[in-house]
N, C-alpha and C. Protein backbone atom coordinates (compact mmCIF):
# COMPACT_ATOMS: atom_id res chain seq x y z
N UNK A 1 0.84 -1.18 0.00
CA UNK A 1 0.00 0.00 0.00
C UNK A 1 0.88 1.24 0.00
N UNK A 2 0.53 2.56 -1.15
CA UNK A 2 1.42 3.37 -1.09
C UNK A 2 1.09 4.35 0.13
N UNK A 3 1.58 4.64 0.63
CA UNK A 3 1.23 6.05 1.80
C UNK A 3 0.09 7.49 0.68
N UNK A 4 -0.48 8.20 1.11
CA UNK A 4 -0.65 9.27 0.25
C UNK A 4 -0.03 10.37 0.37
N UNK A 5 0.38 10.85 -1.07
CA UNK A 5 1.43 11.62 -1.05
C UNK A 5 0.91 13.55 -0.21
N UNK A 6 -0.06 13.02 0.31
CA UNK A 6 -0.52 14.67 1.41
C UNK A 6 -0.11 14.12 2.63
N UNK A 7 0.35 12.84 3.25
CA UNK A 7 1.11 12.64 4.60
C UNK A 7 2.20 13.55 4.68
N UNK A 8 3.36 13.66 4.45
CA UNK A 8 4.49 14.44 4.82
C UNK A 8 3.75 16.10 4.91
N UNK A 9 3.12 16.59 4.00
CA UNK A 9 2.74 18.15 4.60
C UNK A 9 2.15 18.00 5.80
N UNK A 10 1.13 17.50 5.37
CA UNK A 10 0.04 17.73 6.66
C UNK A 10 0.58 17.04 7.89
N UNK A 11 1.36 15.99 7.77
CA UNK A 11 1.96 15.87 8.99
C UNK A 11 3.14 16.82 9.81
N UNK A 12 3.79 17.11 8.49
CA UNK A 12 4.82 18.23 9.03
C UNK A 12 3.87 19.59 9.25
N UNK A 13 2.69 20.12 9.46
CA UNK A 13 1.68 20.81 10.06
C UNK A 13 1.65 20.97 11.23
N UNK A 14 0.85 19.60 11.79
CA UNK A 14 0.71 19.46 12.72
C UNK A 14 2.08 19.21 13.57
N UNK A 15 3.23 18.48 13.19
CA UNK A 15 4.01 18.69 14.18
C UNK A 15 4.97 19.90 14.19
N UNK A 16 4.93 20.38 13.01
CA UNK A 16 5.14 21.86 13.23
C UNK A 16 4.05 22.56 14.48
N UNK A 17 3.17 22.55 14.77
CA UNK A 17 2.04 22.93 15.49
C UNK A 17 2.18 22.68 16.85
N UNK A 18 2.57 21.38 16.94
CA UNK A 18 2.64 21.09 18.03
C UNK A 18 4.15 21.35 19.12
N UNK A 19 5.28 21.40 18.20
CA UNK A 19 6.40 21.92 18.58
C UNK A 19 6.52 23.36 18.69
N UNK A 20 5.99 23.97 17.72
CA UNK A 20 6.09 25.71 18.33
C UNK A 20 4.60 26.10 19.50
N UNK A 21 4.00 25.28 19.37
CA UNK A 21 2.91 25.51 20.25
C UNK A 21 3.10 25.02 22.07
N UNK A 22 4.01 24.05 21.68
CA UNK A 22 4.75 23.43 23.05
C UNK A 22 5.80 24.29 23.27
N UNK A 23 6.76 24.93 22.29
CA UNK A 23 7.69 25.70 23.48
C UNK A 23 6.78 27.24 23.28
N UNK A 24 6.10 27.70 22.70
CA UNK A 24 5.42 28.69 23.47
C UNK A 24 4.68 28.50 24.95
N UNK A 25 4.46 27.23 25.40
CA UNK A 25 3.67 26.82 26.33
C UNK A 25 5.07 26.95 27.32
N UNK A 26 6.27 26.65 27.32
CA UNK A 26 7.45 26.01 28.18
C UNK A 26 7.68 27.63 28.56
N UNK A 27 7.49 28.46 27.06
CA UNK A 27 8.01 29.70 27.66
C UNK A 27 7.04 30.59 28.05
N UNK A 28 5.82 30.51 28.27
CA UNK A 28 4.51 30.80 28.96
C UNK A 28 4.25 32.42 27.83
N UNK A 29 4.59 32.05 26.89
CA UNK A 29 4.67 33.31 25.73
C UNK A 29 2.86 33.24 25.13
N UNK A 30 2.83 34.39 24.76
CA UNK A 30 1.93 34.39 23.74
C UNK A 30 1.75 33.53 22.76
N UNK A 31 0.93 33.28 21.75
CA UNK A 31 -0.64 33.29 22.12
C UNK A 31 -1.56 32.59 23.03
N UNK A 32 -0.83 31.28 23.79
CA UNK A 32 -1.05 30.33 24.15
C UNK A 32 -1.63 30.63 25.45
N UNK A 33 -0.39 31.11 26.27
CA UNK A 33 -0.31 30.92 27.97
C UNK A 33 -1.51 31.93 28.13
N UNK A 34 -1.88 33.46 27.85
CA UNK A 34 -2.83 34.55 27.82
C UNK A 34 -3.94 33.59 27.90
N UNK A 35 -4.32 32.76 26.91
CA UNK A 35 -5.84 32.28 26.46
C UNK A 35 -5.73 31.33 27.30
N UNK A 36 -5.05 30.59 28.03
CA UNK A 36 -4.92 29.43 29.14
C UNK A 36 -5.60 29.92 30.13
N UNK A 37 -4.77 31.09 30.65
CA UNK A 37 -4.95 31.54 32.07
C UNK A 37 -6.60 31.80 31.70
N UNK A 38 -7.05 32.39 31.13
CA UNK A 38 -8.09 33.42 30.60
C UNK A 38 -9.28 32.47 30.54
N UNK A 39 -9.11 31.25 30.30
CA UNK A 39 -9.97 30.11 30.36
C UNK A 39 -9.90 29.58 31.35
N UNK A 40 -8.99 29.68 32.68
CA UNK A 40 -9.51 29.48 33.89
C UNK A 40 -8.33 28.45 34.39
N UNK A 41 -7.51 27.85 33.30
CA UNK A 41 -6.79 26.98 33.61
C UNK A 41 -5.18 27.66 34.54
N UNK A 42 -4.84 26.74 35.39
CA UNK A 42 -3.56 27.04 36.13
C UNK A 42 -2.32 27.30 35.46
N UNK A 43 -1.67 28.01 35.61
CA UNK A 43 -0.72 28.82 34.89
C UNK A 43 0.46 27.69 34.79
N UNK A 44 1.01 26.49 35.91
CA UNK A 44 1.82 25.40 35.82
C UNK A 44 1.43 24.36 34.29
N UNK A 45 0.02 24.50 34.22
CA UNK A 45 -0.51 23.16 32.94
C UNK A 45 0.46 23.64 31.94
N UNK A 46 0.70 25.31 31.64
CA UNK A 46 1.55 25.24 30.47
C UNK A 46 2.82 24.52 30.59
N UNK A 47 3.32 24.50 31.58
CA UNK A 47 4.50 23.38 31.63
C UNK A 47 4.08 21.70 30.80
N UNK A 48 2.89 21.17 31.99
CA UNK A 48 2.89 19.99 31.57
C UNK A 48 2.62 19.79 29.87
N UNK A 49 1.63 20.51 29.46
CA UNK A 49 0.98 20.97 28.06
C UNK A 49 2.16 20.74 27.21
N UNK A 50 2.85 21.73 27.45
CA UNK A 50 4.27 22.17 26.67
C UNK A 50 5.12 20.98 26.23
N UNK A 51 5.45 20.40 27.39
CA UNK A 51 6.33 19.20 27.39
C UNK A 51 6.03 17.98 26.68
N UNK A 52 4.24 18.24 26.89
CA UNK A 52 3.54 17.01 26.17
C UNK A 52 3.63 17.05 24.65
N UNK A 53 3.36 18.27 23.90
CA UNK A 53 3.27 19.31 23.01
C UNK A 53 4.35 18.82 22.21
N UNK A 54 5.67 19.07 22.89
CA UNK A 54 6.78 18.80 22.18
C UNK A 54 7.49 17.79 22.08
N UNK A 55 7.21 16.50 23.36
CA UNK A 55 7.55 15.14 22.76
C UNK A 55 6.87 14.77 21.52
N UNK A 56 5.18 14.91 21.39
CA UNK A 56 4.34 14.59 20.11
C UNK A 56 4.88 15.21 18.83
N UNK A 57 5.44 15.97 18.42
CA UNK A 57 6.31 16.61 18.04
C UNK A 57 7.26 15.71 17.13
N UNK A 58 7.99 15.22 18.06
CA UNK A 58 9.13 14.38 17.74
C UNK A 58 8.45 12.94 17.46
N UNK A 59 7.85 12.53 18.35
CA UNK A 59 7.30 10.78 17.88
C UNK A 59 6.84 11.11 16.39
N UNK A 60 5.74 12.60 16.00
CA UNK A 60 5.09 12.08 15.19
C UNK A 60 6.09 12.12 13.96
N UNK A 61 7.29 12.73 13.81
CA UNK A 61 7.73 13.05 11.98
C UNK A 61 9.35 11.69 12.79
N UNK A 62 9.58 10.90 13.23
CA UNK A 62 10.70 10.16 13.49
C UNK A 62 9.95 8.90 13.05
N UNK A 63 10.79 8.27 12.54
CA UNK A 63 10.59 7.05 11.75
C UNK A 63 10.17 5.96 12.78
N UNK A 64 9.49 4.84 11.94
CA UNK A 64 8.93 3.96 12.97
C UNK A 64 8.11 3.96 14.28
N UNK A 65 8.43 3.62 15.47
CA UNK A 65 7.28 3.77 16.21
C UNK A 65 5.89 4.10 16.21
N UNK A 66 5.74 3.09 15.80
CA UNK A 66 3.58 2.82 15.99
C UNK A 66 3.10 3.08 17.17
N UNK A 67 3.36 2.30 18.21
CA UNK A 67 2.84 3.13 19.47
C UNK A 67 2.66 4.16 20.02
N UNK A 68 3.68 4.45 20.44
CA UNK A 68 3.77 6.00 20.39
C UNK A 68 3.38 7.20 19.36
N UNK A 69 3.10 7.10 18.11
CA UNK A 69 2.87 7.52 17.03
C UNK A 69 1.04 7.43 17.20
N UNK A 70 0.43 6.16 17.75
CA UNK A 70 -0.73 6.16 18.57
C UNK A 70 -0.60 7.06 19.42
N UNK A 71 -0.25 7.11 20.43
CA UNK A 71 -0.09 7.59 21.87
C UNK A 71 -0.48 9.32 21.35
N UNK A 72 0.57 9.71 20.30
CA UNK A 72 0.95 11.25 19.86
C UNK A 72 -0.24 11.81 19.44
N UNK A 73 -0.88 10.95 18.54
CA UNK A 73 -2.08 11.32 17.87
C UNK A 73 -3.25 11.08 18.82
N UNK A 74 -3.11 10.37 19.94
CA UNK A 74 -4.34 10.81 20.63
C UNK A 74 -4.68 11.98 21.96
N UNK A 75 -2.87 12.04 22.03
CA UNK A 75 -2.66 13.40 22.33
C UNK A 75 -3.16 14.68 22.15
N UNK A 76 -2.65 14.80 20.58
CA UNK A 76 -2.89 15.81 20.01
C UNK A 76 -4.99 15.74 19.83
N UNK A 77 -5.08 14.56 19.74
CA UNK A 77 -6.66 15.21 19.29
C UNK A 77 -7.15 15.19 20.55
N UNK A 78 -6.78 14.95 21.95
CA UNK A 78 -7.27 15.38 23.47
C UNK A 78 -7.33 16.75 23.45
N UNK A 79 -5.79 17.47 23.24
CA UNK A 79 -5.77 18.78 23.15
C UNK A 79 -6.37 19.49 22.21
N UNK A 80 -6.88 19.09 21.35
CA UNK A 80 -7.26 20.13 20.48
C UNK A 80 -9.13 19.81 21.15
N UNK A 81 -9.19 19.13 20.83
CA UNK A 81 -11.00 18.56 21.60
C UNK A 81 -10.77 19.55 22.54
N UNK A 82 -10.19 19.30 23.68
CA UNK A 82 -10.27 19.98 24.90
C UNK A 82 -9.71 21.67 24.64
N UNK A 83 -9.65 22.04 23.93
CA UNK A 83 -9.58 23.14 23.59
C UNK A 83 -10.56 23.94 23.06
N UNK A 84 -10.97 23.23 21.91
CA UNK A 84 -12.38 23.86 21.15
C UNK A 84 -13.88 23.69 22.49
N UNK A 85 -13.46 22.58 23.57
CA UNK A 85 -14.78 22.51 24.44
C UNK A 85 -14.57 23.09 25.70
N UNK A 86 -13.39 24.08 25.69
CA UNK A 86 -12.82 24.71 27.05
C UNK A 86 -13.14 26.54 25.89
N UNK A 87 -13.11 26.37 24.76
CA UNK A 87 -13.56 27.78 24.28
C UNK A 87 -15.31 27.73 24.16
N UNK A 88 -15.75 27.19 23.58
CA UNK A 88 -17.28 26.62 23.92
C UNK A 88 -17.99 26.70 25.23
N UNK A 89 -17.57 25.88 25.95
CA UNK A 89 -17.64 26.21 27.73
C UNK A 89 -17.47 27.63 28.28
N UNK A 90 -16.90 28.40 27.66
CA UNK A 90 -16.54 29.78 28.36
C UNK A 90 -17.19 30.98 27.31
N UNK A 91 -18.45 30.24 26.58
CA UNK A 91 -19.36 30.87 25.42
C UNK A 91 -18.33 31.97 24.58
N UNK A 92 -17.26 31.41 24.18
CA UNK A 92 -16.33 32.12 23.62
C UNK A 92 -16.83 32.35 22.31
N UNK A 93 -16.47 33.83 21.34
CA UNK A 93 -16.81 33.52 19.69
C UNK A 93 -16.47 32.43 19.24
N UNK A 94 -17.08 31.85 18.14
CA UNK A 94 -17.29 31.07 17.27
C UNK A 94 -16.25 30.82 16.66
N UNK A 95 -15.39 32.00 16.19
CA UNK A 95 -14.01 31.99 15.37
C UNK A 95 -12.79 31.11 16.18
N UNK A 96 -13.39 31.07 17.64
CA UNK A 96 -12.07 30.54 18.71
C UNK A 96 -11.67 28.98 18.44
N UNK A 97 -13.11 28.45 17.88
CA UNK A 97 -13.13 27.21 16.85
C UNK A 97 -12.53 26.54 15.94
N UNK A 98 -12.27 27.95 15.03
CA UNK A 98 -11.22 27.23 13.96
C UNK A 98 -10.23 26.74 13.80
N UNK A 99 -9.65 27.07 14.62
CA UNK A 99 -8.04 26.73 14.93
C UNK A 99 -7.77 25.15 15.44
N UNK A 100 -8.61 25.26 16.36
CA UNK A 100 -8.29 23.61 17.18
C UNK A 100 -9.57 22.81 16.18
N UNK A 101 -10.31 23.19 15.84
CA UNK A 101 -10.59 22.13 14.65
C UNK A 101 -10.09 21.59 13.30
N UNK A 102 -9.20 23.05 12.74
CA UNK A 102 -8.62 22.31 11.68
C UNK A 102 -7.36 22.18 11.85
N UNK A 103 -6.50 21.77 13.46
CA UNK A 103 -5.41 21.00 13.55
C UNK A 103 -6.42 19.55 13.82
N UNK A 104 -7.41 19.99 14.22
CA UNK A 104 -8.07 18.18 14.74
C UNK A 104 -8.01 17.35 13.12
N UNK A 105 -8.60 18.27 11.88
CA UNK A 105 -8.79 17.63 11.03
C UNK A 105 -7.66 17.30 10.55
N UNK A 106 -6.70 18.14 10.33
CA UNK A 106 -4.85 18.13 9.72
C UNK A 106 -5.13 16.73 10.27
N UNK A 107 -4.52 16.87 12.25
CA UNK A 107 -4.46 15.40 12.65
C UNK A 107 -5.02 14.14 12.32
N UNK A 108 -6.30 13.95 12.00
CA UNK A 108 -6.86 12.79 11.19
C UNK A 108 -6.83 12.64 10.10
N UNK A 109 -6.00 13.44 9.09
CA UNK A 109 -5.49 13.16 7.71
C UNK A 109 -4.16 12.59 7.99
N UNK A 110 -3.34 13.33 8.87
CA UNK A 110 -2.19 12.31 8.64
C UNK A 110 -2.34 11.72 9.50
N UNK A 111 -3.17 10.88 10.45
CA UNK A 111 -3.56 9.67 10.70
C UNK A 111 -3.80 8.44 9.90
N UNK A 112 -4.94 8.97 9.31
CA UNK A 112 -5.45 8.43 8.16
C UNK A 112 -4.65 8.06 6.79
N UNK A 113 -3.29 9.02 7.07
CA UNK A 113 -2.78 8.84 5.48
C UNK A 113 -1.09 8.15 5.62
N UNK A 114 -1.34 7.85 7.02
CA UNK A 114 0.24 7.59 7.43
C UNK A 114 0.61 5.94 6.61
N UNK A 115 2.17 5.86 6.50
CA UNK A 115 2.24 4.70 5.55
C UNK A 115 2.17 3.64 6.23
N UNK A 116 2.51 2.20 6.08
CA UNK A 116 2.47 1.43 6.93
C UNK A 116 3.67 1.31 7.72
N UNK A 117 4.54 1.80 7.76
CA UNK A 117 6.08 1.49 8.60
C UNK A 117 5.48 2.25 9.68
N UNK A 118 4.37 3.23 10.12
CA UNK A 118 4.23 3.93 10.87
C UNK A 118 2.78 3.55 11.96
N UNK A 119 2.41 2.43 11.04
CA UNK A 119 0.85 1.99 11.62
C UNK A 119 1.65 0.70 12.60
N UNK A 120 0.42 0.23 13.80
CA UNK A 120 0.44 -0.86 14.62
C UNK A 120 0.21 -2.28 13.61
C-alpha cells in the first residue's frame, strides 16, 4: 500500500504545530499561555501541556514507532477537543473554533494517510 502523497505536509503541520505551540507553552509566551490563564486553567498546565506538546512533536515526523505515534495522535486530538470545548464552555466567539478544529482535522489526515512502517 502506497502512503498518500498529502502525509508528509500535513503531517509536518501538525508537528510543526505542536512543537512551536509546546515551546510557546514552556516559555509561557503568547498566544497560548494569555488564552490558558483566561480560560480558567492554572498557569503550571503550560508546563505539563508544553512538554507534552513537544515530545508529540518528535514521535510524530521520526521514523517507525507505531505506538507512540498512537499515543501522539491521541494526544494531540485530546488537546485540540479539549480546547475547542474549554472555548465553547466559556461561550467564547465562534471563530475561537477554527483553529483547534482544523489542527483536529490536519491530525486525522495524517492519521489516516500515514504509511504502513508507521501503523500498529
Amino acid at each position: 500500500m502506497r502512503p498518500c502523497r498529502g502525509y508528509w505536509p500535513v503531517t509536518a503541520i501538525v508537528g510543526g504545530e505542536c512543537a512551536v505551540g509546546g515551546a510557546l507553552d514552556l516559555l509561557r509566551a503568547p498566544p497560548f499561555y494569555p488564552v490558558m490563564l483566561e480560560l480558567g486553567y492554572p498557569g503550571y498546565l503550560a508546563s505539563i501541556m508544553g512538554t507534552a506538546k513537544v515530545i508529540a512533536a518528535v514521535v510524530l515526523v521520526a521514523p517507525r514507532l507505531p505506538r507512540l505515534k498512537e499515543w501522539a495522535y491521541a494526544g494531540v486530538a485530546i488537546n485540540m477537543i479539549g480546547a475547542a470545548a474549554s472555548h465553547a464552555a466559556m461561550r467564547q466567539a465562534v471563530t475561537t473554533l477554527v483553529a483547534p478544529a482544523t489542527f483536529t482535522v490536519l491530525m486525522l489526515l495524517s492519521w489516516a494517510w500515514r504509511p504502513p512502517s508507521r501503523r500498529l
